[in-house]
Protein backbone atom coordinates (compact mmCIF):
# COMPACT_ATOMS: atom_id res chain seq x y z
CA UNK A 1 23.73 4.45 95.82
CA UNK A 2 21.78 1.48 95.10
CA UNK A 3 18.42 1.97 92.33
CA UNK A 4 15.38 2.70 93.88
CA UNK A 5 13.09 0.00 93.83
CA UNK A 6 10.81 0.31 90.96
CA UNK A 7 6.98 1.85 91.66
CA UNK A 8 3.87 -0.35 92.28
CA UNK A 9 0.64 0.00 90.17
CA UNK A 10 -0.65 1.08 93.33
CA UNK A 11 1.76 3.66 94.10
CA UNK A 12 1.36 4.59 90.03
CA UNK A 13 -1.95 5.50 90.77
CA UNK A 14 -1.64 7.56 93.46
CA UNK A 15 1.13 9.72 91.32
CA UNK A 16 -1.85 10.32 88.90
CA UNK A 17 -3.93 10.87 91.34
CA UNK A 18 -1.64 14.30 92.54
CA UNK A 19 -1.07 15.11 88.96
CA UNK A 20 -4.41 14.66 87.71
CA UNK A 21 -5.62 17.20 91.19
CA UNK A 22 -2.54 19.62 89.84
CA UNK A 23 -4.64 19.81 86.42
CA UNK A 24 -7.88 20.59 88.00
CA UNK A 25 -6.38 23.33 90.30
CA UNK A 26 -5.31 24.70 87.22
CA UNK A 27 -7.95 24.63 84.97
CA UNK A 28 -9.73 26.41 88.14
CA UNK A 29 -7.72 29.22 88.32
CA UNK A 30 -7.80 29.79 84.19
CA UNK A 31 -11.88 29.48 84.92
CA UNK A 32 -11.50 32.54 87.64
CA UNK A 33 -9.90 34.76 85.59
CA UNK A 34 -11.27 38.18 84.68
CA UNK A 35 -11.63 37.24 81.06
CA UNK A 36 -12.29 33.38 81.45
CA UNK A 37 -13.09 32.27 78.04
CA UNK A 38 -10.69 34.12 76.61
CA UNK A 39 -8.54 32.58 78.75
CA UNK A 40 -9.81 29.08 78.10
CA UNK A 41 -10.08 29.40 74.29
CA UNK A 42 -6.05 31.13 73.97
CA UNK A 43 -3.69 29.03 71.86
CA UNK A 44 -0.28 29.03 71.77
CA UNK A 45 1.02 29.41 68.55
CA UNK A 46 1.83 25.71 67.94
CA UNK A 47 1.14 21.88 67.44
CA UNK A 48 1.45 19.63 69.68
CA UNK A 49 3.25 15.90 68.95
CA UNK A 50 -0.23 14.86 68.37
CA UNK A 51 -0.89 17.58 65.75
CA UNK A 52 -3.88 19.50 67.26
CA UNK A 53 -3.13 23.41 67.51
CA UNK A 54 -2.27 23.84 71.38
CA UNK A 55 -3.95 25.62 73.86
CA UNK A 56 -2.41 27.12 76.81
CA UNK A 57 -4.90 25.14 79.28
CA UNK A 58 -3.17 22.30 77.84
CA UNK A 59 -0.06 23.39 78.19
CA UNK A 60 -0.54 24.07 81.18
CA UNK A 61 -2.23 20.90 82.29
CA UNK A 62 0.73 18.71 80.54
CA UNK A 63 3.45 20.71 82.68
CA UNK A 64 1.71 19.79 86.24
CA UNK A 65 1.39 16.64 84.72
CA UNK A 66 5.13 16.57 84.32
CA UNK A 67 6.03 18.21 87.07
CA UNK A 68 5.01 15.14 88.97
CA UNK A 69 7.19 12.60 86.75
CA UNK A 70 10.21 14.45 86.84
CA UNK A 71 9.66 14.25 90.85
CA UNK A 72 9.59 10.42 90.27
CA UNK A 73 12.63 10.62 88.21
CA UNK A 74 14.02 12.21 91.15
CA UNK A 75 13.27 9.88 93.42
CA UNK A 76 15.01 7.20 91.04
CA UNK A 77 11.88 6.20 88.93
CA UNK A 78 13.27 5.07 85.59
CA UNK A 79 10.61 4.84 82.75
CA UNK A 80 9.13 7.05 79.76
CA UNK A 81 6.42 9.39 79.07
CA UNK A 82 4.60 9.73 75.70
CA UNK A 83 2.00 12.97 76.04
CA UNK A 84 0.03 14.89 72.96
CA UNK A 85 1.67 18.12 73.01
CA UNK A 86 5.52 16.92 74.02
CA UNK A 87 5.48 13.53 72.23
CA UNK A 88 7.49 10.51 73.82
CA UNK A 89 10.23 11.84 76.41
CA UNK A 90 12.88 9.73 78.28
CA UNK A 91 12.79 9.72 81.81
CA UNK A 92 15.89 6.78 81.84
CA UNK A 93 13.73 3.81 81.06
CA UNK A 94 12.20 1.70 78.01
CA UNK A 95 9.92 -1.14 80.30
CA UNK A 96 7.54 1.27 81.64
CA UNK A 97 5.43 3.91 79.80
CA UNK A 98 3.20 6.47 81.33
CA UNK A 99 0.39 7.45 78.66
CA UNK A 100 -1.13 10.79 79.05
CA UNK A 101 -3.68 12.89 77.64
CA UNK A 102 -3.78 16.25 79.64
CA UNK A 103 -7.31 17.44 78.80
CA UNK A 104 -9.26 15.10 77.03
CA UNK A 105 -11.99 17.02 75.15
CA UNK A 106 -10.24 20.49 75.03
CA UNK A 107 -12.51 21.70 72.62
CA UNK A 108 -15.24 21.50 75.32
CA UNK A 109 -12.81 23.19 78.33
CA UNK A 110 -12.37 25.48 76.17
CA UNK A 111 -15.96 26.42 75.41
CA UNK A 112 -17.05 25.87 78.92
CA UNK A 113 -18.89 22.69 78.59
CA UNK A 114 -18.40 20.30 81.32
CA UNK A 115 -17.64 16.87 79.59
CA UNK A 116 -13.54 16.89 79.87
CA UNK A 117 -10.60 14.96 81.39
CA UNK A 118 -7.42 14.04 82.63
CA UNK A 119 -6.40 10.88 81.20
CA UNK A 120 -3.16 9.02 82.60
CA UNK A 121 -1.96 5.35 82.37
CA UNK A 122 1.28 3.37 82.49
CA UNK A 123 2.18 0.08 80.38
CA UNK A 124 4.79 -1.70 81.09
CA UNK A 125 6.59 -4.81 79.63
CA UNK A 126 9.82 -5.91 77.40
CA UNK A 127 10.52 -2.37 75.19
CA UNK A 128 7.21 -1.30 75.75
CA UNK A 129 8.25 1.86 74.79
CA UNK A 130 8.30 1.32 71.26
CA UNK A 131 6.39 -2.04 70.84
CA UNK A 132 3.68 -1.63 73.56
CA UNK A 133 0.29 -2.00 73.20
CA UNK A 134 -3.14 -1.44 75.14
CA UNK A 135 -2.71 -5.11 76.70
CA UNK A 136 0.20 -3.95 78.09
CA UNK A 137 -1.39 -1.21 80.00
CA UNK A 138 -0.98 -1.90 84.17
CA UNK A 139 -3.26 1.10 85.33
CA UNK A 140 -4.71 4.18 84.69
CA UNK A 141 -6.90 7.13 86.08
CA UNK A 142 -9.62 9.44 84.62
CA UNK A 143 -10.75 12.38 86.21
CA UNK A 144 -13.51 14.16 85.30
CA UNK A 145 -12.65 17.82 85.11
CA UNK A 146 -16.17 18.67 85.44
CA UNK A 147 -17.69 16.75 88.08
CA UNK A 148 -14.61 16.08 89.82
CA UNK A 149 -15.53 12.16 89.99
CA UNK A 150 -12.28 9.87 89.61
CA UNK A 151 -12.40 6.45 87.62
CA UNK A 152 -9.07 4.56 88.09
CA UNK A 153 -7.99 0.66 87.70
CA UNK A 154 -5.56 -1.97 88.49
CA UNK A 155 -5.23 -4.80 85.84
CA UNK A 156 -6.03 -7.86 87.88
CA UNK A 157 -7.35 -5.62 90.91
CA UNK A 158 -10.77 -4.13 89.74
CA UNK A 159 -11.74 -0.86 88.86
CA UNK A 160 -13.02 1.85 91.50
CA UNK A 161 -14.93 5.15 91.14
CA UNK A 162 -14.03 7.51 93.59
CA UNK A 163 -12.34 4.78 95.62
CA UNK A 164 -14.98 2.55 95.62
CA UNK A 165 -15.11 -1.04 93.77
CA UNK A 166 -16.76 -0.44 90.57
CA UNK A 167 -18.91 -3.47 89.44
CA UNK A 168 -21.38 -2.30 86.79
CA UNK A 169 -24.96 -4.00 85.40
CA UNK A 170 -23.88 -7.61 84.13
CA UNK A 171 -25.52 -6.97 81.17
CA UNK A 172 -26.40 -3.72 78.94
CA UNK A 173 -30.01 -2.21 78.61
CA UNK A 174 -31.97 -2.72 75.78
CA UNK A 175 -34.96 -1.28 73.97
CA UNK A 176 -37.80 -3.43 73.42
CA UNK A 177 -36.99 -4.66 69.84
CA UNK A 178 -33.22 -5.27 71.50
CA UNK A 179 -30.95 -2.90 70.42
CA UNK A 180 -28.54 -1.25 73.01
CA UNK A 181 -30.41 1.37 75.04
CA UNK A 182 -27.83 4.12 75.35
CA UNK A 183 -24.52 4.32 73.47
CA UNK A 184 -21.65 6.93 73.71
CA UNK A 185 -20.62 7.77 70.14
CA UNK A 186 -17.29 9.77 69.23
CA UNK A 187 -16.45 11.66 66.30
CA UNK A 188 -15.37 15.51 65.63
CA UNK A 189 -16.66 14.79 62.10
CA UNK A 190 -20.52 14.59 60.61
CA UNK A 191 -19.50 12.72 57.93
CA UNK A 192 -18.13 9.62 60.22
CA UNK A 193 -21.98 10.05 61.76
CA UNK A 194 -23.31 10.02 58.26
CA UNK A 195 -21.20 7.05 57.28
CA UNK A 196 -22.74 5.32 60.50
CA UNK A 197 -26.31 5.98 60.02
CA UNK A 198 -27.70 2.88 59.65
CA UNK A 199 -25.57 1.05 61.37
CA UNK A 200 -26.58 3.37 64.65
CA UNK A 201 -30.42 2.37 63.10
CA UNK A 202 -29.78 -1.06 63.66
CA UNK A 203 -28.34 -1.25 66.59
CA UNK A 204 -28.57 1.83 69.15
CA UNK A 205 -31.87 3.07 70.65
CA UNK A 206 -30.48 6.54 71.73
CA UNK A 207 -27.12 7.95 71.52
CA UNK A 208 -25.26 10.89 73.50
CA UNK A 209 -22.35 12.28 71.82
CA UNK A 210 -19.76 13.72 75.17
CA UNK A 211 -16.46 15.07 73.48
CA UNK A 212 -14.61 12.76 75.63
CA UNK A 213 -13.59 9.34 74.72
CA UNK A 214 -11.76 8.74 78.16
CA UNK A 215 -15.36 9.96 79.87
CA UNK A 216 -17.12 7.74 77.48
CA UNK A 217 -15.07 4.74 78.45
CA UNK A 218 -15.63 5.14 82.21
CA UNK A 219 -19.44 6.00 81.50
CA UNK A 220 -19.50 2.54 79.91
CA UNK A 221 -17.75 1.19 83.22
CA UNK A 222 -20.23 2.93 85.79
CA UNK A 223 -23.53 1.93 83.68
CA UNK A 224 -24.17 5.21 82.63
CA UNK A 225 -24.09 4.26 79.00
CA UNK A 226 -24.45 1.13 78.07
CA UNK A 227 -21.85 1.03 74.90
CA UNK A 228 -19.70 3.61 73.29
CA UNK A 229 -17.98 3.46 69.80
CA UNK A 230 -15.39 5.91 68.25
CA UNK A 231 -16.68 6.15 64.58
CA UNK A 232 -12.89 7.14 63.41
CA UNK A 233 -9.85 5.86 64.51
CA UNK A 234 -8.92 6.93 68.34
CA UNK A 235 -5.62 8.07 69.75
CA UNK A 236 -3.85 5.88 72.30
CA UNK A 237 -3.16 8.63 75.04
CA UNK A 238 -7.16 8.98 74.84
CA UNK A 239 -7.93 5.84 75.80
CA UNK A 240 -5.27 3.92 77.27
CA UNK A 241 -6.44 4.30 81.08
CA UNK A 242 -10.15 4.25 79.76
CA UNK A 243 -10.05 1.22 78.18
CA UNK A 244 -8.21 -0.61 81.35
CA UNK A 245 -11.45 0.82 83.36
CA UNK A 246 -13.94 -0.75 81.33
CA UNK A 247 -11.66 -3.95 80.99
CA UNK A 248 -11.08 -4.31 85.23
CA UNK A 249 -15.26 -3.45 85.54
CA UNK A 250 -16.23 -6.04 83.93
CA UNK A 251 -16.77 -4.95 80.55
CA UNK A 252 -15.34 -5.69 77.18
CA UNK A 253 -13.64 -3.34 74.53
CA UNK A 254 -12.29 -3.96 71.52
CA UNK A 255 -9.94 -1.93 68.68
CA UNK A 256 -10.35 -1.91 65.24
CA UNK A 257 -13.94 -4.47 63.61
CA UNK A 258 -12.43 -7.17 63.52
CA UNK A 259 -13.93 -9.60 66.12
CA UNK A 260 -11.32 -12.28 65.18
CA UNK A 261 -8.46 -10.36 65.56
CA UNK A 262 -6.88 -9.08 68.49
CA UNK A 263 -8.97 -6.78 70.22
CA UNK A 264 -6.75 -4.88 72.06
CA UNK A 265 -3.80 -4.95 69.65
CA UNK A 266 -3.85 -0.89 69.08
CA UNK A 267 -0.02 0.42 69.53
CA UNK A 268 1.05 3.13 71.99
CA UNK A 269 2.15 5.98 70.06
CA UNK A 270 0.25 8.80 68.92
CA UNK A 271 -1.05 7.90 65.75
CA UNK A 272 -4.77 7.07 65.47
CA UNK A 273 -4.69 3.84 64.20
CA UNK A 274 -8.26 2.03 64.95
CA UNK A 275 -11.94 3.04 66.15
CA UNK A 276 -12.88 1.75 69.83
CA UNK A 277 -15.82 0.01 71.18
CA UNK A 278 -16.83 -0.92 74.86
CA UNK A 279 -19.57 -2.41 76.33
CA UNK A 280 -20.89 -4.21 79.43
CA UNK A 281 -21.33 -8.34 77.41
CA UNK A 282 -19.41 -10.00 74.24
CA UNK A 283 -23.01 -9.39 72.57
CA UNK A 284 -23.21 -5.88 72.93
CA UNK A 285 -19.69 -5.28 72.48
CA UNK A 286 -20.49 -6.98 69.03
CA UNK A 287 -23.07 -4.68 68.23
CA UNK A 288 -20.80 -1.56 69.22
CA UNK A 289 -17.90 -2.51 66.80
CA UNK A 290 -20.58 -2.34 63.87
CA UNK A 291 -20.79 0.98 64.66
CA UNK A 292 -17.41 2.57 62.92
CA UNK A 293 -17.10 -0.55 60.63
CA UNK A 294 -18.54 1.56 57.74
CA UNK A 295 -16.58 5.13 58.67
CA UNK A 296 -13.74 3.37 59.21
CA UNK A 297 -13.53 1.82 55.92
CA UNK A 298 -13.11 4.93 54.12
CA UNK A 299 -9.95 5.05 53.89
């Protein structure tokens, strides 16, 4: 039998799409139990590859997740899967990689407050498997667990919000004395928000901290926010599809503070490696990457 012709971005996104609507049937019925925050809150007993203690909503959420790829597979989709609490697993391919976080902001599912995720996205290219990185990313889709609204993107074919072209503001908001109006910050850990005090100061006007990088991302995309900054270094199944979002609105994003380096250099594996920033212009994306240049020097 002759190998099934491989999948289109397109078609990609539409496989998220049913696993991502698997997740948030799930995370439902865990919500209408009789004890639901028990229910949200339970843990399993274990670590995930990514290291965080693992909760059975995520355990859940990863198995509809892979319930969908191994239907792929089925269908004679060759590629492989790298997810936080089953690390990378082969699905017969090393040129295509399907990135997935299954709740993005747990901690917040778990405690009931809205701000949470799935995040999905494939890269593909030469061995991308074990030498890919976020420029290698093809698309990716975020949905928003709480509201229900869907971010995804195409690289080279624009971003959409529930299905509709996404072009954001051309250029950021600013307070009078020009700082960036609104920016998305990230980090489980006061002492990162400490470590960025002034820098936040100097250049943001307000802040909003979600519990979500992969909502933060696409916040930046629809003009909610107008920047967001992780003030430690960020995951890649977090914000591999985010990133793409802001990247095919319009905006700009960068890994790591060095704006003479290669922005979007960060490997896909599940390491944290560098701090993201996104914004809607060059200039404000500037700004945003002074944000986690102090925290992340720490270490």
């Amino acid at each position: 039998m002759p190998a099934a012709a491989p999948l289109d971005p397109a078609e990609w996104v539409a496989a998220f799409g049913r696993a991502a609507d698997a997740v948030a049937g799930g995370l439902r019925h865990a919500r209408d139990g009789d004890d639901a925050r028990a229910g949200l809150a339970e843990e399993t007993g274990e670590r995930g590859a990514g290291g965080d203690r693992t909760l059975v909503i995520d355990a859940d959420a990863e198995d509809a997740v892979f319930a969908e790829l191994e239907r792929l597979h089925e269908d004679g989709a060759r590629f492989s899967a790298l997810s936080e609490e089953r690390g990378r697993v082969d699905f017969g391919g090393t040129d295509a990689l399907v990135v997935i976080d299954p709740i993005d902001g747990s901690t917040n599912a778990k405690r009931g407050v809205a701000h949470h995720a799935v995040s999905l996205a494939l890269a593909t290219g030469p061995d991308v498997v074990t030498r890919g990185t976020m420029a290698d990313v093809t698309c990716g889709l975020v949905l928003d667990l709480g509201s229900g609204v869907r971010h995804d993107a195409i690289r080279g074919g624009g971003a959409r919000r529930d299905g509709r072209p996404l072009r954001g503001p051309a250029t950021e908001r600013r307070s009078d004395d020009g700082r960036i109006e609104l920016v998305a910050i990230e980090s489980a850990d006061p002492r990162n928000l400490v470590a960025a005090g002034p820098a936040l100061v100097q250049h943001a006007h307000r802040v909003r901290a979600i519990g979500a990088m992969a909502l933060s991302l696409c916040w930046v995309a629809d003009g909610r926010v107008d920047a967001m900054a992780s003030l430690w270094r960020c995951r890649a199944i977090d914000v591999a599809a985010g990133q793409l979002i802001v990247r095919e609105s319009g905006g700009h994003v960068a890994f790591g503070t060095d704006a003479e380096g290669d922005l979007l250099a960060a490997p896909l594996d599940l390491e944290p490696h560098l701090p993201i920033s996104a914004a809607r212009t060059p200039e404000g994306l500037l700004r945003a990457m002074a944000l986690p240049a102090v925290a992340d020097a720490r270490s």
